[in-house]
C-alpha atoms as a PDB file:
ATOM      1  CA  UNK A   1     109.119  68.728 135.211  1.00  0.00           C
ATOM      2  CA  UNK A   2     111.072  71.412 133.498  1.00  0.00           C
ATOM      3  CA  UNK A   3     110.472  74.824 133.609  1.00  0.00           C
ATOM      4  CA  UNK A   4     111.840  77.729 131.858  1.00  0.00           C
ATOM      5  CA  UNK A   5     112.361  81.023 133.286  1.00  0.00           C
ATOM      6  CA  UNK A   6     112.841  84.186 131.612  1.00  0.00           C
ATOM      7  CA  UNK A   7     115.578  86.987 133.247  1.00  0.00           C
ATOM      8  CA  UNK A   8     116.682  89.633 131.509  1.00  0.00           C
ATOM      9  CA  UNK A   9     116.638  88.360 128.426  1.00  0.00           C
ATOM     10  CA  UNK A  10     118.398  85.071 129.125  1.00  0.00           C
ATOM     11  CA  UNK A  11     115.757  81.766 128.704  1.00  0.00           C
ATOM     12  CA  UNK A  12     117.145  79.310 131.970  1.00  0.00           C
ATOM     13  CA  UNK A  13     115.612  75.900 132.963  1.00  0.00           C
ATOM     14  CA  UNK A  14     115.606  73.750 135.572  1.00  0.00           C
ATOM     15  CA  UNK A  15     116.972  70.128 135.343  1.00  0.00           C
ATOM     16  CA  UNK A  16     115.281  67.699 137.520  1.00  0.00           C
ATOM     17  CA  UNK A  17     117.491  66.518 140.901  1.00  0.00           C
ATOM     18  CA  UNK A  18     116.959  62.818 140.141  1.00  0.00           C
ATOM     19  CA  UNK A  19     118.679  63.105 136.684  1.00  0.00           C
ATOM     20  CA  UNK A  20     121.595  65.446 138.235  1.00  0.00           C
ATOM     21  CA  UNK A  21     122.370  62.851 140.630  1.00  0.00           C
ATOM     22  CA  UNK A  22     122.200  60.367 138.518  1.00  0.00           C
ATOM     23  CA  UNK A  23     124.434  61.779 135.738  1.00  0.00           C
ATOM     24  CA  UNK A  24     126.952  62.882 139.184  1.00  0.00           C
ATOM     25  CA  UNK A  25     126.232  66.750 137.750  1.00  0.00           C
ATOM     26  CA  UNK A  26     126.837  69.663 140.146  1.00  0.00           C
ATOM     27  CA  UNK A  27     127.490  73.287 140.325  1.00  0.00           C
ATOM     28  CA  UNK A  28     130.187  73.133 138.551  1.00  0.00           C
ATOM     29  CA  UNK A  29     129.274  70.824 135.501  1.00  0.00           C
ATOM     30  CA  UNK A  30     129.464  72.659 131.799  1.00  0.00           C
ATOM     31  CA  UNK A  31     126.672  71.299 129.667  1.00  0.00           C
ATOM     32  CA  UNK A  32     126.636  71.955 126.033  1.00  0.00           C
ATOM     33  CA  UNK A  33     123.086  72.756 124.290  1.00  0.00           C
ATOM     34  CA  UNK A  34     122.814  71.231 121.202  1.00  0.00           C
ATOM     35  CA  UNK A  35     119.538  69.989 118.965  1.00  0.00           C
ATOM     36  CA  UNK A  36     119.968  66.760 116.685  1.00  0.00           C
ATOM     37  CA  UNK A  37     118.422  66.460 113.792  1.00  0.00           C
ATOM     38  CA  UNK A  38     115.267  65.815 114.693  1.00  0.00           C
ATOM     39  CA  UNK A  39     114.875  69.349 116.855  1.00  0.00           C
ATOM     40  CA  UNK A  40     115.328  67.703 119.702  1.00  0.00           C
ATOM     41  CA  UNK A  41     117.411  69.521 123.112  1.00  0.00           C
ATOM     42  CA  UNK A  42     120.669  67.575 123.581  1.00  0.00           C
ATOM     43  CA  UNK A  43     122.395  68.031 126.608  1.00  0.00           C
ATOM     44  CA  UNK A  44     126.062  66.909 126.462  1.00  0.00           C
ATOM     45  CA  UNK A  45     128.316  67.308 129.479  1.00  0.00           C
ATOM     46  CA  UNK A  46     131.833  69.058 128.885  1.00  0.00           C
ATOM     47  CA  UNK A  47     135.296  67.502 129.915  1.00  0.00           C
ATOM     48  CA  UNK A  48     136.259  68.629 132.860  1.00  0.00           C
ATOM     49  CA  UNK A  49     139.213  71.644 132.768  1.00  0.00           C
ATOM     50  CA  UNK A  50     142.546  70.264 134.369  1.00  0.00           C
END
């Protein structure tokens, strides 16, 4: 489940550990929010900086 939490303003969420792990995310992953054209949330993982 996915919650959202509101903090001064700034709307955060939660993304569930099993989908972290299996995507190899961690602290340090840059996701890009994006919605298609349907509406829907599209989460697309940044290249890494070099």
């Amino acid at each position: 489940m996915v919650k959202v939490v509101v903090n001064n303003g700034q709307y955060k969420i939660t993304i569930p550990k099993d989908i972290a792990l299996a995507k190899g995310w961690n602290k340090n992953t840059r996701l890009y929010v994006t919605l298609d054209s349907e509406g829907n949330v599209v989460l697309k993982e940044l290249p890494k900086k070099k």
